[in-house]
Structure formats: C-alpha cells, structure tokens
C-alpha atoms as a PDB file:
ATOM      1  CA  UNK A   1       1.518  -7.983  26.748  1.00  0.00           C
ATOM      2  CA  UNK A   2      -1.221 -10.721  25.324  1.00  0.00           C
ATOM      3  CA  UNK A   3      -0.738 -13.927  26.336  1.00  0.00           C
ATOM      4  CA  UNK A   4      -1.882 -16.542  23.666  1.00  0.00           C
ATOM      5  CA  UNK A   5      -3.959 -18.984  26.244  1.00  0.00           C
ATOM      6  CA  UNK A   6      -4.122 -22.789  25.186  1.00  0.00           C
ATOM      7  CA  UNK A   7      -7.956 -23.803  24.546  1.00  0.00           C
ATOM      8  CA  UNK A   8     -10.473 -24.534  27.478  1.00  0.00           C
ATOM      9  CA  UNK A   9     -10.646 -28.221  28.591  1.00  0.00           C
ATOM     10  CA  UNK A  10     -13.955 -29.162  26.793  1.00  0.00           C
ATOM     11  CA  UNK A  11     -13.793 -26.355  23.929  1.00  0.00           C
ATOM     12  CA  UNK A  12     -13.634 -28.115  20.312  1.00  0.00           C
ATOM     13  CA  UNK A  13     -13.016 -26.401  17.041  1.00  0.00           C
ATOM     14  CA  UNK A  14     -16.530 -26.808  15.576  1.00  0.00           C
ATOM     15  CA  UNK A  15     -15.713 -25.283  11.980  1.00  0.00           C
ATOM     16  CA  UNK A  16     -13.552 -28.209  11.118  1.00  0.00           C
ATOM     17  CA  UNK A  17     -16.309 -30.872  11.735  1.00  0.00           C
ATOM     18  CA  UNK A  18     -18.410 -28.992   9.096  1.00  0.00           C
ATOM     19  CA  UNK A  19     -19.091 -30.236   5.554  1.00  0.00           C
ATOM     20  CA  UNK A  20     -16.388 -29.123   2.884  1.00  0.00           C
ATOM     21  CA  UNK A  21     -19.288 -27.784   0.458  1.00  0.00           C
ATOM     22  CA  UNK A  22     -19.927 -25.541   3.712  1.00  0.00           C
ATOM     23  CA  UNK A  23     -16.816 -24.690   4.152  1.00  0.00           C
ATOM     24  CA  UNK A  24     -16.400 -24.033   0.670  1.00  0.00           C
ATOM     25  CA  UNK A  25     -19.839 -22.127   0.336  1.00  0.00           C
ATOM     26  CA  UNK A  26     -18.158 -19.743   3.338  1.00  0.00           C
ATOM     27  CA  UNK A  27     -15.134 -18.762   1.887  1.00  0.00           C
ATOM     28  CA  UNK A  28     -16.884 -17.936  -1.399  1.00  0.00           C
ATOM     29  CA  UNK A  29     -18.151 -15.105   0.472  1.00  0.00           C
ATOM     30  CA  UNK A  30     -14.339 -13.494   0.925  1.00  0.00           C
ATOM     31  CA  UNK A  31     -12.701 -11.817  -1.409  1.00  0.00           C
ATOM     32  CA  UNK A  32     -10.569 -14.867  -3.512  1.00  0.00           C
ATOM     33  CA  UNK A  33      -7.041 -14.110  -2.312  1.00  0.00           C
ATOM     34  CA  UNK A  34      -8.009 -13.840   1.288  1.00  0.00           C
ATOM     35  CA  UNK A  35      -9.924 -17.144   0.820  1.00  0.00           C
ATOM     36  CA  UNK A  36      -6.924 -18.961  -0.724  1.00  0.00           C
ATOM     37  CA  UNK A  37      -4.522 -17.907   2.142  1.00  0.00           C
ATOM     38  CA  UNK A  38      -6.943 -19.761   4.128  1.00  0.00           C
ATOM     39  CA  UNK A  39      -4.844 -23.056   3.128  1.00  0.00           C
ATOM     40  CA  UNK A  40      -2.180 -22.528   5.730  1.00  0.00           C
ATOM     41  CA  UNK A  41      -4.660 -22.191   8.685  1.00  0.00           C
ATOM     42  CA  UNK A  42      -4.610 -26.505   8.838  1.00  0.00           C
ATOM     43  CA  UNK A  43      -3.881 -29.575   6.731  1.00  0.00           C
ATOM     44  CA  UNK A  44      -7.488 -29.494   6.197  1.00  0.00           C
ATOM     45  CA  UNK A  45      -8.215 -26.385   5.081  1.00  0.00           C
ATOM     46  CA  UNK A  46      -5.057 -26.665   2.178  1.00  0.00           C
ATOM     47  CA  UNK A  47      -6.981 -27.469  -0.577  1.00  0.00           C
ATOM     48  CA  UNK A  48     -10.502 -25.356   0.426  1.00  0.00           C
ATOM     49  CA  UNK A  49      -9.819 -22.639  -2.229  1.00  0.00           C
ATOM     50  CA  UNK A  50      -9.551 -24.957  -4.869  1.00  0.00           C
ATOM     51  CA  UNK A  51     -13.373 -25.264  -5.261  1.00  0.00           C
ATOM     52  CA  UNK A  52     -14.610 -21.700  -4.725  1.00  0.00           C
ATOM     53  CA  UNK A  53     -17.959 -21.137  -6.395  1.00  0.00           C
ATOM     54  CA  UNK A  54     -17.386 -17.525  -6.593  1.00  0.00           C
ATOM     55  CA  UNK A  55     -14.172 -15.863  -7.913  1.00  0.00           C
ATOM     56  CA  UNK A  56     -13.601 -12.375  -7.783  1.00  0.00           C
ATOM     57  CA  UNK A  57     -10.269 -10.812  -8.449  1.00  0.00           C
ATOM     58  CA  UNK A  58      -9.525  -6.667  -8.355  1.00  0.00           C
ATOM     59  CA  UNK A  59      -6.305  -5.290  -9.906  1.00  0.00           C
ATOM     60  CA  UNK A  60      -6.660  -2.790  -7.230  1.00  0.00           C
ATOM     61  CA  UNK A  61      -8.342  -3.719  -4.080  1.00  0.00           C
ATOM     62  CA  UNK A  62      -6.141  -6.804  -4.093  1.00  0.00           C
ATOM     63  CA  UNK A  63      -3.414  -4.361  -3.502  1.00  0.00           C
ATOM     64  CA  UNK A  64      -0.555  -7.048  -4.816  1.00  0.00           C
ATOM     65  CA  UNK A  65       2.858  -5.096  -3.503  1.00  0.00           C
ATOM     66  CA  UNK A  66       5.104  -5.701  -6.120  1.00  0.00           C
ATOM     67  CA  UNK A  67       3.250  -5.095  -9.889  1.00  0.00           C
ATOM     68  CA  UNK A  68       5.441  -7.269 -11.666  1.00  0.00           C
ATOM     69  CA  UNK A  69       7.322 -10.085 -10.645  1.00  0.00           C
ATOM     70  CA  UNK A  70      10.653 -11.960 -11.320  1.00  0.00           C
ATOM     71  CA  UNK A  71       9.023 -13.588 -14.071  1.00  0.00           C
ATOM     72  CA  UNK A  72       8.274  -9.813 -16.356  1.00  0.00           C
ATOM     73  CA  UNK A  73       4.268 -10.857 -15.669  1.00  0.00           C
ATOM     74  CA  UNK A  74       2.462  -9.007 -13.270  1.00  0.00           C
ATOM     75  CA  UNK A  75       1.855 -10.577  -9.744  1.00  0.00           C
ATOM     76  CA  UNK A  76      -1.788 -10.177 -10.138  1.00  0.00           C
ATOM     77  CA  UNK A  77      -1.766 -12.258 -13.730  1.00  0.00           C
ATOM     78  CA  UNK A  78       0.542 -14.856 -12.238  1.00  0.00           C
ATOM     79  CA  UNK A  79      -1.789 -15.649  -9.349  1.00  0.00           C
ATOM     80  CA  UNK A  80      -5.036 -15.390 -11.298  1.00  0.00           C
ATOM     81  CA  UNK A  81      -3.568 -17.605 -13.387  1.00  0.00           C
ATOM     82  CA  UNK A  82      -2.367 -20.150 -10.455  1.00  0.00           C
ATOM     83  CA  UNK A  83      -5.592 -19.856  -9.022  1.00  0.00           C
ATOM     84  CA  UNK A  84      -7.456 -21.429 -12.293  1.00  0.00           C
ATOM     85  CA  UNK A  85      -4.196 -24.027 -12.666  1.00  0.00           C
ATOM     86  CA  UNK A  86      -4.992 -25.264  -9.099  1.00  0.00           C
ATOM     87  CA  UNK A  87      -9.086 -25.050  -9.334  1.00  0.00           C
ATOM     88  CA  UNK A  88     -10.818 -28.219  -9.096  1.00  0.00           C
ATOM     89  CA  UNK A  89     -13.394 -28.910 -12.260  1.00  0.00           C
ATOM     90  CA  UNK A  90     -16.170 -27.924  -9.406  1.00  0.00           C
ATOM     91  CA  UNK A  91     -18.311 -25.366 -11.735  1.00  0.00           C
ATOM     92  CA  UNK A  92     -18.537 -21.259 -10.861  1.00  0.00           C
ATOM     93  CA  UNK A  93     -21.178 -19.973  -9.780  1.00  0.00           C
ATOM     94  CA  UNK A  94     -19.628 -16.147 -10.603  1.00  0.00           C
ATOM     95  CA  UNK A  95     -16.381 -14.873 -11.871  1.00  0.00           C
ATOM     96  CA  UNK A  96     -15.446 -10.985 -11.482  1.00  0.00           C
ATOM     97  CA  UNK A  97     -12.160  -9.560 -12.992  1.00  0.00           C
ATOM     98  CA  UNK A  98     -11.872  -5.937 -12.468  1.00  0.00           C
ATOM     99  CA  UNK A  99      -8.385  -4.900 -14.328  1.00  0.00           C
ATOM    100  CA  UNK A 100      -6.857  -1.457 -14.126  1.00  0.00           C
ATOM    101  CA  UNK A 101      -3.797  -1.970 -16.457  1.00  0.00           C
ATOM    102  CA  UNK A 102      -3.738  -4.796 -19.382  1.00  0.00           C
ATOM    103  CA  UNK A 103      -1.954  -5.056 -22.624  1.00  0.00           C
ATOM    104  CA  UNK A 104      -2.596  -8.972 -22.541  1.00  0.00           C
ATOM    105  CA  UNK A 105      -6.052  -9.552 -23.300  1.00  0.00           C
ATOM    106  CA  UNK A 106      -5.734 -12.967 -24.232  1.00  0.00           C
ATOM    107  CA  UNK A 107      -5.061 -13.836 -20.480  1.00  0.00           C
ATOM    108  CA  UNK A 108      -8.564 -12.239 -19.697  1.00  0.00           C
ATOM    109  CA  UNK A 109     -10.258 -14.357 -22.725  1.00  0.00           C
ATOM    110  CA  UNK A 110      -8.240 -17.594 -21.517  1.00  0.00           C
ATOM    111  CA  UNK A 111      -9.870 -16.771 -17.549  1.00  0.00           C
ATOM    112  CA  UNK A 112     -13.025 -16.387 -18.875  1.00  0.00           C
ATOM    113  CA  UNK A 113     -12.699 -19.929 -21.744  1.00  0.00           C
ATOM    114  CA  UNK A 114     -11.857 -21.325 -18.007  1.00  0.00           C
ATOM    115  CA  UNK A 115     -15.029 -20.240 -16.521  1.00  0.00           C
ATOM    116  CA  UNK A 116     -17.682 -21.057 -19.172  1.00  0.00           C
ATOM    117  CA  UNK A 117     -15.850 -24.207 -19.655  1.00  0.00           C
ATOM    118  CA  UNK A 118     -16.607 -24.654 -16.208  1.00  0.00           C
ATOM    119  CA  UNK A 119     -20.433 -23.826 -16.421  1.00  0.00           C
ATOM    120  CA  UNK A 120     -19.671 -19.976 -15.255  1.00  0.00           C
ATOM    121  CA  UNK A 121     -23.459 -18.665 -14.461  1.00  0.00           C
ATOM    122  CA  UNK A 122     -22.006 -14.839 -13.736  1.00  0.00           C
ATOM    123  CA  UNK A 123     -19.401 -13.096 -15.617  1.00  0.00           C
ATOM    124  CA  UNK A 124     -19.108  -9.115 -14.172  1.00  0.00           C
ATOM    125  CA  UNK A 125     -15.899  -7.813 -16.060  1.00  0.00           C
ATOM    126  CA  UNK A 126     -14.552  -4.149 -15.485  1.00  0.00           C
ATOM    127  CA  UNK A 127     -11.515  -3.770 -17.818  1.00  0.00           C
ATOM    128  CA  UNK A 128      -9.313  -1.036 -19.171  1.00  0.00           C
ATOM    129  CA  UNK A 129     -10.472  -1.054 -22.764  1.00  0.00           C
ATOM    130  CA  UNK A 130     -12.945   0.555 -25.107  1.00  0.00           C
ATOM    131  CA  UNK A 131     -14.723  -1.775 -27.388  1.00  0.00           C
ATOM    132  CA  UNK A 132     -12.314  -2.192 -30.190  1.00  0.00           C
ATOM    133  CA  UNK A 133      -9.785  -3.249 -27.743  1.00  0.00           C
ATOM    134  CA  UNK A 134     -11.365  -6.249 -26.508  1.00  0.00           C
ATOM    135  CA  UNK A 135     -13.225  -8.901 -28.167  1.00  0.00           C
ATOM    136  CA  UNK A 136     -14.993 -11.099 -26.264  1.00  0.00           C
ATOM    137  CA  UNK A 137     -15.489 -14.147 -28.004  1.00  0.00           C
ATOM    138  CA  UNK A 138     -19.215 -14.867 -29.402  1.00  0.00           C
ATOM    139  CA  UNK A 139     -19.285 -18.478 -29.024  1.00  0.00           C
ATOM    140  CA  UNK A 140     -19.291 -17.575 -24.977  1.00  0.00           C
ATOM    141  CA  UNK A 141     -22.727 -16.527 -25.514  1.00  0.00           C
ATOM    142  CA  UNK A 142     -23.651 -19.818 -26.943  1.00  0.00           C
ATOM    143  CA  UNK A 143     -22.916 -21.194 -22.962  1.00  0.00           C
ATOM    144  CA  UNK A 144     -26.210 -22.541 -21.769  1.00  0.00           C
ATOM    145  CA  UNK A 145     -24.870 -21.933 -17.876  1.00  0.00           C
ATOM    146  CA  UNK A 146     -24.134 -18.464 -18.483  1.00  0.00           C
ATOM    147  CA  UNK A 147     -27.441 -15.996 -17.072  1.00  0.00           C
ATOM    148  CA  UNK A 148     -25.359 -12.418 -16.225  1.00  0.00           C
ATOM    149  CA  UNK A 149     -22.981 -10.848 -18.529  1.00  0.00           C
ATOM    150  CA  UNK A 150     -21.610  -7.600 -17.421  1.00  0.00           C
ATOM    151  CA  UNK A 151     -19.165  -5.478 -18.618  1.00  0.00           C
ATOM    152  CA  UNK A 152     -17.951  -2.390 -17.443  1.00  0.00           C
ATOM    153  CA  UNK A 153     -14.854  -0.226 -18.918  1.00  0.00           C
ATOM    154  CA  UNK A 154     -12.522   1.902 -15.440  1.00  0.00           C
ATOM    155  CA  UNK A 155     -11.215   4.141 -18.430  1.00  0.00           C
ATOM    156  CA  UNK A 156      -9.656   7.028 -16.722  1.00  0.00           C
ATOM    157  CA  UNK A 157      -8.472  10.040 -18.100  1.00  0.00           C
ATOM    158  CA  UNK A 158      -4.322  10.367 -18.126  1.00  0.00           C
ATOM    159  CA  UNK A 159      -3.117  13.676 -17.963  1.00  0.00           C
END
C-alpha cells in the first residue's frame, strides 16, 4: 500500500510562484483538454487554460467517451465550443482541429472566425471533407497575423 506522505518541512511548491505567461506558455505544450483539466489542480491554476497560445483539438486522440451528449451535439463540439466561450481575448499563436466525423461545418468556420479574430498565426486543419464540402472563407486570407495555412482531408474509405 502507498502512503501519500505530507511535504518535507522546508519543501515549497516552486511552480506556483512562477509567472502566469509561464505557466501559460507550459501548458500550451499539452494537448488542450489535458491542459484545461489543469484548473482543478488549485484556485490558481482555474483560469490557466483560458489563455492558451496554442490550441489543438483531435476528434480522435481526445478519445471523448460518449460521442454525443444529452444535448444531440457531440461532446467533442460542445467542449471545443466551451473552450473558445471561456478563452480570454489573449491572441493564438496556433489552432489545430483534426475532425473525423462532421456534418456541421459552420462550427469549424465559426472556430476558425474565433481564431483569426484573435490574430491566429497557425491554422493546421485535417477534416472529413473533399473540397466542395468545405469552404473556407476567403476573407481569412486577408488576416495579416495569419503565416501557416494547412489543410489536410482523413477521408477514409467506408466499406
């Protein structure tokens, strides 16, 4: 059995006393749901996620249990759309969306309005279209923040 041992006489949490654009800068670095359950670890930390630089959200590897929730939407909409609800105006540095299932692609067009809006530099899309299914807007490409535009289709052949 592991006992959970209180903290050494003289041992002090050090990554509280850091900067929040350090903190911030850290948890850009994990994937964006991991890095917004990293509000419950202390009164501090609660509202961390809501300046990520860098957002990056995968249909898949995100693994979200239940597909679609109480609501009809899928769990993986509701909380990319919770995350941009509860985002400071702090500007992106990079958004990725990687989507294996979508019928809604004005949700994708209203995440990315969110991110040029807020100076996006990096957009690196992988969605379940071909070309004539999605549109991306043309007056995104008139955003003088935005440097990387990629797009990717995860097509897969359904038998």
């Amino acid at each position: 059995m592991v006992s959970m041992s209180k903290p050494r006489a003289g041992m002090r949490d050090r990554i509280s006393v850091l900067p929040d654009a350090l903190l911030s800068h850290i948890l850009s670095f994990l994937p964006t749901p991991c890095a917004v359950r990293t509000s419950i670890l202390s009164v501090r930390w609660r509202n961390m996620s809501t300046s990520l630089p860098n957002l990056d959200f995968d249909d898949v590897k995100d693994s979200f249990a239940v597909p679609i929730g109480p609501n009809g939407k899928s769990t993986f909409t509701t909380f990319v759309d919770r995350v941009f609800l509860y985002c400071d105006s702090s500007d992106i540095k990079k958004l990725g969306l990687k989507i294996l299932y979508s019928e809604d692609f004005s949700r994708i067009n209203d995440w990315i309005c969110t991110a040029v809006w807020r100076n996006v530099v990096e957009i690196d899309l992988c969605l379940p279209c071909q070309e004539e299914d999605f549109q991306f807007p043309q007056s995104h490409f008139m955003c003088k923040t935005l440097k990387v535009f990629k797009l990717y289709s995860n097509l897969r052949t359904i038998k």
